[in-house]
N, C-alpha and C. Protein backbone atom coordinates (compact mmCIF):
# COMPACT_ATOMS: atom_id res chain seq x y z
N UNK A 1 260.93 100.90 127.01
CA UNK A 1 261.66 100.50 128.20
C UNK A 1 262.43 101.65 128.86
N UNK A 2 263.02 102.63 128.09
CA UNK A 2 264.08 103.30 128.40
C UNK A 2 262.62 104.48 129.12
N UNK A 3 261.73 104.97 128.72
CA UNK A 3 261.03 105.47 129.41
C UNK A 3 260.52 105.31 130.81
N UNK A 4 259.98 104.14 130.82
CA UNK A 4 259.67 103.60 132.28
C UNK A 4 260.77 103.55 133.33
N UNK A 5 262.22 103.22 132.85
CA UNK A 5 263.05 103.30 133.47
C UNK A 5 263.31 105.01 134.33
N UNK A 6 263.25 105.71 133.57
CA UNK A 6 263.42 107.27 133.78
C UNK A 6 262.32 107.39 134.78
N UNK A 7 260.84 107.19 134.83
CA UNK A 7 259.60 107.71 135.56
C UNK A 7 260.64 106.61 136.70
N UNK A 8 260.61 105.44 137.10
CA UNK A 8 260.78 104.26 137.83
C UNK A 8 262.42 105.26 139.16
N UNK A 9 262.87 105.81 138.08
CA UNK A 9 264.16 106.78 138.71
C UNK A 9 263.78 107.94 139.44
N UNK A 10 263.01 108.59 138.37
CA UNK A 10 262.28 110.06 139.36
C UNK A 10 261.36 109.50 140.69
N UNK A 11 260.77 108.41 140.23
CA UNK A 11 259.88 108.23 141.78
C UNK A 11 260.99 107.63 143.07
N UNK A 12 261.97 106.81 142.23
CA UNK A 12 262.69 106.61 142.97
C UNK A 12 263.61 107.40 144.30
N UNK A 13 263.94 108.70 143.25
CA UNK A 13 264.26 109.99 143.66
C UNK A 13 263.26 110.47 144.86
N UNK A 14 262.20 110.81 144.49
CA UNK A 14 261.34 111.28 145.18
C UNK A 14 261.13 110.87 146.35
N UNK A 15 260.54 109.65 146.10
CA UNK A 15 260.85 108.74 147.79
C UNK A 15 261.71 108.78 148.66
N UNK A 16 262.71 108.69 147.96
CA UNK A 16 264.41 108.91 149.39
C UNK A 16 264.55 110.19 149.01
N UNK A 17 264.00 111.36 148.60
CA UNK A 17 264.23 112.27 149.08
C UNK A 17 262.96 112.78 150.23
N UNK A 18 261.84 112.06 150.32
CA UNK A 18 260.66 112.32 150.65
C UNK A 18 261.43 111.85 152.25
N UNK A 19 261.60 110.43 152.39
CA UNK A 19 262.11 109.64 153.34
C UNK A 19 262.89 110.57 154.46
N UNK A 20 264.21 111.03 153.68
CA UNK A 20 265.20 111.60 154.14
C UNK A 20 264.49 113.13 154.68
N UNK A 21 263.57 113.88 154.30
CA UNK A 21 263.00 115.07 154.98
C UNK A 21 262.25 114.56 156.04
N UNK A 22 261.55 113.12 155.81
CA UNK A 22 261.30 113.00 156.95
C UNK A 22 261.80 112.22 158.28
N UNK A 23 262.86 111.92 158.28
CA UNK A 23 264.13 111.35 159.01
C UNK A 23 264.61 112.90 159.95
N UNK A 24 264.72 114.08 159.15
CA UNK A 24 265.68 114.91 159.52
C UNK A 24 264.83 115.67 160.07
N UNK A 25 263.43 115.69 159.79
CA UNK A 25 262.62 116.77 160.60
C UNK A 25 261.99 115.87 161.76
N UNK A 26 261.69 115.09 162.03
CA UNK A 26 261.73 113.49 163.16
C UNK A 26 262.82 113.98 164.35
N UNK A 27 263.80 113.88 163.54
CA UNK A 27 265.50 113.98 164.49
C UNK A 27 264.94 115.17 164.90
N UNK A 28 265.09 116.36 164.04
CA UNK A 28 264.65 117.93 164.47
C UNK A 28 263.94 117.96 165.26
N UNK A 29 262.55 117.49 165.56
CA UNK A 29 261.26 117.67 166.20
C UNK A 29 261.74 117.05 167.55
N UNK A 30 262.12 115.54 167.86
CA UNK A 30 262.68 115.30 169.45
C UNK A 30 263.92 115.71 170.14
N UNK A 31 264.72 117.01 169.24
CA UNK A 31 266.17 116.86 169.86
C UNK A 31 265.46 117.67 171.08
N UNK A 32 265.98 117.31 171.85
CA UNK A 32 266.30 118.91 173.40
C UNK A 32 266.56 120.35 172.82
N UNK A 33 265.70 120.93 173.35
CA UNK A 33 266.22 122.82 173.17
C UNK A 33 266.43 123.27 174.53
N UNK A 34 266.79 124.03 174.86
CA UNK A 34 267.26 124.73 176.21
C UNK A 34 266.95 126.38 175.54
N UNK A 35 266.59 127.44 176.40
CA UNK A 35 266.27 128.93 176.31
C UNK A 35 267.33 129.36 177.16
N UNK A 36 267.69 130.55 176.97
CA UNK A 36 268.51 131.57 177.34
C UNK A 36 270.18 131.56 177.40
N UNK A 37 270.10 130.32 176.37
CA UNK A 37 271.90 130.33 176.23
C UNK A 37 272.87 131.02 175.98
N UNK A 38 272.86 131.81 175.91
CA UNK A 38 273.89 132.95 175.55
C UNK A 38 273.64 134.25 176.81
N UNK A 39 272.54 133.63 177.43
CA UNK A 39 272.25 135.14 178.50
C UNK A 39 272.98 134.35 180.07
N UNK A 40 273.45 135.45 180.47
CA UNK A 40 274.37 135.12 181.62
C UNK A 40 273.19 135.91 182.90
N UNK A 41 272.91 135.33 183.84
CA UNK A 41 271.97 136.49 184.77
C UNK A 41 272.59 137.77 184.99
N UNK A 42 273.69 137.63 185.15
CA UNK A 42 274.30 139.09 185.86
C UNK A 42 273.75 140.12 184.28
N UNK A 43 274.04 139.45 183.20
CA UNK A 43 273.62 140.61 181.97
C UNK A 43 272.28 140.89 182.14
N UNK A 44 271.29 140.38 182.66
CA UNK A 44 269.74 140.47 183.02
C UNK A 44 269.81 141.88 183.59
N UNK A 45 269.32 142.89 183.57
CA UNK A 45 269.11 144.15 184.91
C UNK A 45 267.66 143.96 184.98
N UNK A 46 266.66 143.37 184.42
CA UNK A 46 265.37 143.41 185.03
C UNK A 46 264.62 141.96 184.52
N UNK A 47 263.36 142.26 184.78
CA UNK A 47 262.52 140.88 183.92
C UNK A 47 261.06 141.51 184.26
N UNK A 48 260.39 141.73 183.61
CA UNK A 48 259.27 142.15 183.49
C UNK A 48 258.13 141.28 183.03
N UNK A 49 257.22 140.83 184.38
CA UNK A 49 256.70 139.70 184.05
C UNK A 49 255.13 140.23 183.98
N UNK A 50 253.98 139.51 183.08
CA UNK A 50 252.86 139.79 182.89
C UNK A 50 252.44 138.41 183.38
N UNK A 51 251.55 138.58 184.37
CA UNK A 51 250.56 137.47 184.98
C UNK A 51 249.10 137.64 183.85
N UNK A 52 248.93 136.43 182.90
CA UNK A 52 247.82 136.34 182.30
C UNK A 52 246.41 135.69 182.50
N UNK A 53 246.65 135.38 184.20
CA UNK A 53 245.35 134.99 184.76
C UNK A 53 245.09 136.09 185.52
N UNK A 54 245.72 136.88 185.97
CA UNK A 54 245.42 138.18 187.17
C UNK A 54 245.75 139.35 186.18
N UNK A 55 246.65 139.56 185.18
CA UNK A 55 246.57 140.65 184.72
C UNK A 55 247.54 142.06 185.15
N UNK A 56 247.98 141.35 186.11
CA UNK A 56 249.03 142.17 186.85
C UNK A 56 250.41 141.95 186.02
N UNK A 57 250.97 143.10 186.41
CA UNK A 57 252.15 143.31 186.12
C UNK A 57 253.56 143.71 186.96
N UNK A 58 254.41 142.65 187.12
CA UNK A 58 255.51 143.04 187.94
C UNK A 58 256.46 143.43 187.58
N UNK A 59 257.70 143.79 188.10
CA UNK A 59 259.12 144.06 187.42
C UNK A 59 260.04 143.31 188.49
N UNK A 60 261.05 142.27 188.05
CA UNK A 60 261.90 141.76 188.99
C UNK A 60 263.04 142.28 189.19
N UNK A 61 264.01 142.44 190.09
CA UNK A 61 265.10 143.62 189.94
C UNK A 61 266.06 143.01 190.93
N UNK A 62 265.94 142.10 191.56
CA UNK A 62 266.72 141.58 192.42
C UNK A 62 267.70 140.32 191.88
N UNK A 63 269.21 140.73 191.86
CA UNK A 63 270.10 140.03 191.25
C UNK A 63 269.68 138.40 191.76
N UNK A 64 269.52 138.08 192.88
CA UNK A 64 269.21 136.44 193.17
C UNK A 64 268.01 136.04 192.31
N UNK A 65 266.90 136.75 192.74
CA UNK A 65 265.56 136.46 191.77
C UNK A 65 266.13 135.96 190.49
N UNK A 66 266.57 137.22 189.63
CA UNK A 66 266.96 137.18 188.08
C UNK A 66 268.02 135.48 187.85
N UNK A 67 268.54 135.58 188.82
CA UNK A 67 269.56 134.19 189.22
C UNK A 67 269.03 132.95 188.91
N UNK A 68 267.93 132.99 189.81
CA UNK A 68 267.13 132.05 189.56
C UNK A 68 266.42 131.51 188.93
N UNK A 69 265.70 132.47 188.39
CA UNK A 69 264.78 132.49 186.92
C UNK A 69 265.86 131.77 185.86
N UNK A 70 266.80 132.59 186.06
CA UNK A 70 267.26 132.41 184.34
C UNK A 70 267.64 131.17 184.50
N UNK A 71 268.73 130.53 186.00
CA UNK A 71 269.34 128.87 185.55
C UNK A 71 268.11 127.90 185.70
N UNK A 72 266.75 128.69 186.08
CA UNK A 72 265.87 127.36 186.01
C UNK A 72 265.77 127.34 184.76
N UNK A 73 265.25 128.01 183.75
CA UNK A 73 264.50 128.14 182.35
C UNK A 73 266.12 127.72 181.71
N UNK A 74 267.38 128.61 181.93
CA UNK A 74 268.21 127.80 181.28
C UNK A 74 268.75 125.86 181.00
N UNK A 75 268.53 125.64 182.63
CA UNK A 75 269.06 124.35 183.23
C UNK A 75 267.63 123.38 182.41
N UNK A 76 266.99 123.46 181.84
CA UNK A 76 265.61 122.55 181.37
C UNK A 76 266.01 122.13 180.09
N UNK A 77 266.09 120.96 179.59
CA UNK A 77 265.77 120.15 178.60
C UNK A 77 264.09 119.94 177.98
N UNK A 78 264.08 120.76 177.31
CA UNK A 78 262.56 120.83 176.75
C UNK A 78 262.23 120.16 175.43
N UNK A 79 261.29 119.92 175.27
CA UNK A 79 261.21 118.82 173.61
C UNK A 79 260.00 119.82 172.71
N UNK A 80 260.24 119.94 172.01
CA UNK A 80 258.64 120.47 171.30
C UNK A 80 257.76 119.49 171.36
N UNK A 81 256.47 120.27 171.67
CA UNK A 81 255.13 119.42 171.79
C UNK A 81 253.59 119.90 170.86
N UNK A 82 254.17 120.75 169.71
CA UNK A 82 252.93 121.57 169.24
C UNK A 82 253.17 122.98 168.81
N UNK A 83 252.57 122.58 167.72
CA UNK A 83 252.54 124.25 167.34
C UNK A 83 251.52 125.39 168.14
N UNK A 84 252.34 126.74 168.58
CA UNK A 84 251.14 127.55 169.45
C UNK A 84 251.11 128.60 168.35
N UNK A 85 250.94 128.98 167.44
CA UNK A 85 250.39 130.00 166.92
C UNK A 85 248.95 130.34 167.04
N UNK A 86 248.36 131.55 166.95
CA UNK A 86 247.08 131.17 167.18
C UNK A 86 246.69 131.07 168.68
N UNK A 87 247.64 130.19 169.75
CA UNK A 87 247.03 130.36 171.22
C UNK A 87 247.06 131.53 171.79
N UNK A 88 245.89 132.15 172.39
CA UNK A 88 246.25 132.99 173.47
C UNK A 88 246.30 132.92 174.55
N UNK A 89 246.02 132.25 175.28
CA UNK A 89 246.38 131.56 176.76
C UNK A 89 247.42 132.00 177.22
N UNK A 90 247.91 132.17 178.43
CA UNK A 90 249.27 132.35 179.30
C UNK A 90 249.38 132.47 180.71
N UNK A 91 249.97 131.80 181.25
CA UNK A 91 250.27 132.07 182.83
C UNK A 91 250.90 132.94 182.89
N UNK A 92 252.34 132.85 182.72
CA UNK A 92 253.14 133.97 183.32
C UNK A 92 254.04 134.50 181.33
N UNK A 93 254.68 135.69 181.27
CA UNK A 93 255.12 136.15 180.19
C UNK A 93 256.01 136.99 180.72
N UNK A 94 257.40 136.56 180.12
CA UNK A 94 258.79 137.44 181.22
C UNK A 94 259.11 137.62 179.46
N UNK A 95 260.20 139.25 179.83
CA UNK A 95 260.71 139.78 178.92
C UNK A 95 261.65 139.74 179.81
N UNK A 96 263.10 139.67 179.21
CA UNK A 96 264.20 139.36 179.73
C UNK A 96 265.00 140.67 179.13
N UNK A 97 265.08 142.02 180.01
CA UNK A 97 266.08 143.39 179.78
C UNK A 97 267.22 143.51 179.79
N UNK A 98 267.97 143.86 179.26
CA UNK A 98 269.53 144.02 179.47
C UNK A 98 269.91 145.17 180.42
N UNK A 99 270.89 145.51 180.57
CA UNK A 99 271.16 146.84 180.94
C UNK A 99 271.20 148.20 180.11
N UNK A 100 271.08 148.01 178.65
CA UNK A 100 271.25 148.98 177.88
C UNK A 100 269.58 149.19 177.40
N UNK A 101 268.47 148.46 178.22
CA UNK A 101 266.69 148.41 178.20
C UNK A 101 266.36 147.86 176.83
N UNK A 102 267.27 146.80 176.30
CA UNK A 102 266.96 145.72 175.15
C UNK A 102 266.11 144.99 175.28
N UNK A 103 265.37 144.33 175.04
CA UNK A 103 264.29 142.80 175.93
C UNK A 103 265.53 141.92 175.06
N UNK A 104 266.08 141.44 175.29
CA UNK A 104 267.18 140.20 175.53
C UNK A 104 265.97 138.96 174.74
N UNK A 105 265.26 138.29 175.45
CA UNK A 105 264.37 137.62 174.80
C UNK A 105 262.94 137.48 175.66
N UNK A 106 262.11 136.86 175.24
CA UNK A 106 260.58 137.06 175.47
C UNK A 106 260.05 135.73 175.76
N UNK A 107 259.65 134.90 176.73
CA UNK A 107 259.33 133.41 176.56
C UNK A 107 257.65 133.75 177.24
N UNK A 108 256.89 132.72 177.03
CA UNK A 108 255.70 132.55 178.32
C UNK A 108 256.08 130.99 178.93
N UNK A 109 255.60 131.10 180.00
CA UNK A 109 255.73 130.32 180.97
C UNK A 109 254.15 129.82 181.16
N UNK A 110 253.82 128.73 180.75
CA UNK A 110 252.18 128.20 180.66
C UNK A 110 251.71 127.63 181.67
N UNK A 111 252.99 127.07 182.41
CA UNK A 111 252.63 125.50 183.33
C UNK A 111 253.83 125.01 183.81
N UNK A 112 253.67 124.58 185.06
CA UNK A 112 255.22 123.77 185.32
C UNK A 112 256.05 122.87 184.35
N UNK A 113 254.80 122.27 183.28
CA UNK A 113 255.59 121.71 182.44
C UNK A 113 255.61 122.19 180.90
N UNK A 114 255.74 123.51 180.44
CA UNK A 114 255.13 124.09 178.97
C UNK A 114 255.81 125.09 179.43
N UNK A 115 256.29 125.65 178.45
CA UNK A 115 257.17 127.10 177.50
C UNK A 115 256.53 127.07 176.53
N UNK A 116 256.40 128.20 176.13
CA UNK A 116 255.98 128.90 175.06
C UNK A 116 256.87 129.86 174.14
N UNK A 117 257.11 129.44 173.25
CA UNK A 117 258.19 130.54 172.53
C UNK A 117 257.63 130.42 170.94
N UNK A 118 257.07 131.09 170.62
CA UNK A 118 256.14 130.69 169.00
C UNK A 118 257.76 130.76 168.18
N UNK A 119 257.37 129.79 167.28
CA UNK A 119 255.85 129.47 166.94
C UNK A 119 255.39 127.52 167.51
N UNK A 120 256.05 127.33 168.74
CA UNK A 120 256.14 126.19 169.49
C UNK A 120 255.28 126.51 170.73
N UNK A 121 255.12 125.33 171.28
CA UNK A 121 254.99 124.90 172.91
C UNK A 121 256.16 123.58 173.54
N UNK A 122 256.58 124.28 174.29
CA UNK A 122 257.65 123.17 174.53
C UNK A 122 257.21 122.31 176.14
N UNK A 123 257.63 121.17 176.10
CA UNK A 123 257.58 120.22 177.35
C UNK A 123 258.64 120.18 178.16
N UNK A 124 258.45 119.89 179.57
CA UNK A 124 259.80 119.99 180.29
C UNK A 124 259.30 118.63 181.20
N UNK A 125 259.91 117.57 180.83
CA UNK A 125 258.88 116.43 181.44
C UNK A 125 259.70 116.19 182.52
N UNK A 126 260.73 116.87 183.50
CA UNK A 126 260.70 117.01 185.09
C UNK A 126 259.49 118.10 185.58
N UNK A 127 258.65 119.02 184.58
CA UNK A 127 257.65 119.80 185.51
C UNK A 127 258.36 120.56 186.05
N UNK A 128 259.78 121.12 186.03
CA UNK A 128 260.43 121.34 186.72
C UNK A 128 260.82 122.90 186.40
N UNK A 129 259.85 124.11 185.52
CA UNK A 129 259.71 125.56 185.67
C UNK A 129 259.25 126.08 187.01
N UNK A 130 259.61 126.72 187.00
CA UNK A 130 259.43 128.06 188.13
C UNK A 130 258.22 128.85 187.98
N UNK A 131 257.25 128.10 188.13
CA UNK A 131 255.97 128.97 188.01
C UNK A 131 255.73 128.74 190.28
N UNK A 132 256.02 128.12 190.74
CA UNK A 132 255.84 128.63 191.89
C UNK A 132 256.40 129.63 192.43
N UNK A 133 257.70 129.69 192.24
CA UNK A 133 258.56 131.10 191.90
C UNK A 133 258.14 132.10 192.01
N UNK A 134 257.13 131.90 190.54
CA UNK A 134 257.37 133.47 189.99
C UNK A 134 255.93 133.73 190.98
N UNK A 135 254.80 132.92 191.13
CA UNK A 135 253.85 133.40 192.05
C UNK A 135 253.87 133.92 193.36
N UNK A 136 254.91 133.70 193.76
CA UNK A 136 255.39 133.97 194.99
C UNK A 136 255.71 135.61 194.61
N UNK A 137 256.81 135.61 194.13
CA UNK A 137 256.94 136.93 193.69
C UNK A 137 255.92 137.96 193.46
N UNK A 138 255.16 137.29 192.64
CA UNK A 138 254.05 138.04 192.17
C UNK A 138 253.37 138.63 193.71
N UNK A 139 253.21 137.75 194.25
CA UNK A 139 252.37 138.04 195.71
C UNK A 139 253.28 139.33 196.33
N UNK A 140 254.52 138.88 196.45
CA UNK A 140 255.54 140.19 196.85
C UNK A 140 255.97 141.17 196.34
N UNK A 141 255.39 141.42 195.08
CA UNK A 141 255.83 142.25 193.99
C UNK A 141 254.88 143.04 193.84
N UNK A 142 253.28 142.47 193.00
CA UNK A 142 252.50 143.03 193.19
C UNK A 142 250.92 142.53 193.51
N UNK A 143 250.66 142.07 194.61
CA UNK A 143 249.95 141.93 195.91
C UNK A 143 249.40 140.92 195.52
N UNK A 144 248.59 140.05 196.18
CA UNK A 144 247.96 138.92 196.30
C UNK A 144 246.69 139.54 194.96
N UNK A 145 246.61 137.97 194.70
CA UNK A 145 245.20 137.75 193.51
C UNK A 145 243.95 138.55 193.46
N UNK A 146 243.56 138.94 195.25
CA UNK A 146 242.35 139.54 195.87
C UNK A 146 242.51 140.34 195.83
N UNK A 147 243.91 141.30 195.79
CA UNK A 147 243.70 142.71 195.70
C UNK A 147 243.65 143.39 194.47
């Protein structure tokens, strides 16, 4: 008796501890994340963006631009949606410079509604990134798709 009781305890164990990892990684997996919290734009002096359908490469340098970028990508409530390790795909890929030529941090930008920050893909279910933005730029920065 006193045996079965002991196995009957360890599984017992096991289960609510099994339960409880998966309660806390559940909670973990839907909370909201937000990017660039601690970065203020004015600390930005550049953003160096790689277009991964054209291949081009811009540099942004204009205090409003940088303004903008950062409170859109900051101002977003994003959820994880997937692991991206392994993807290579990308629309747009900004390195975020300081003034002292640090990269501050590194995100891709996939889609109006997807961030990329491995080893995740994140959702922004207003759609509401700045990938028209940054194409625009791109066009003014460095030249239309055709050239």
């Amino acid at each position: 008796m006193k045996k079965s009781k002991k196995i009957f305890k360890v599984i017992a164990i096991i289960v609510v501890s099994l339960l409880a990892l998966i309660t806390v990684f559940t909670v973990w997996w839907s909370f909201p994340v937000s990017f660039l919290n601690r970065v203020e734009p004015q600390d930005i002096a550049y953003i160096e963006v790689r277009d991964g359908y054209s291949g081009k490469t811009f540099v942004i340098r204009d205090a409003e631009d940088i303004a903008y970028i950062v409170d859109n990508i900051k101002g977003r409530h994003l959820y994880r949606d997937g692991i991206s390790l392994g993807y290579v795909g990308t629309w747009f890929t900004l390195n975020f410079y300081n003034g002292k030529e640090k990269c501050v941090e590194e995100l891709t930008v996939n889609f109006y509604n997807t961030l990329r920050k491995d080893p995740f893909f994140y959702q922004d279910p207003d759609e509401g990134l700045c990938i028209d933005y940054l194409c625009d730029l791109e066009v003014e920065l460095a030249g239309s798709w055709d050239e």
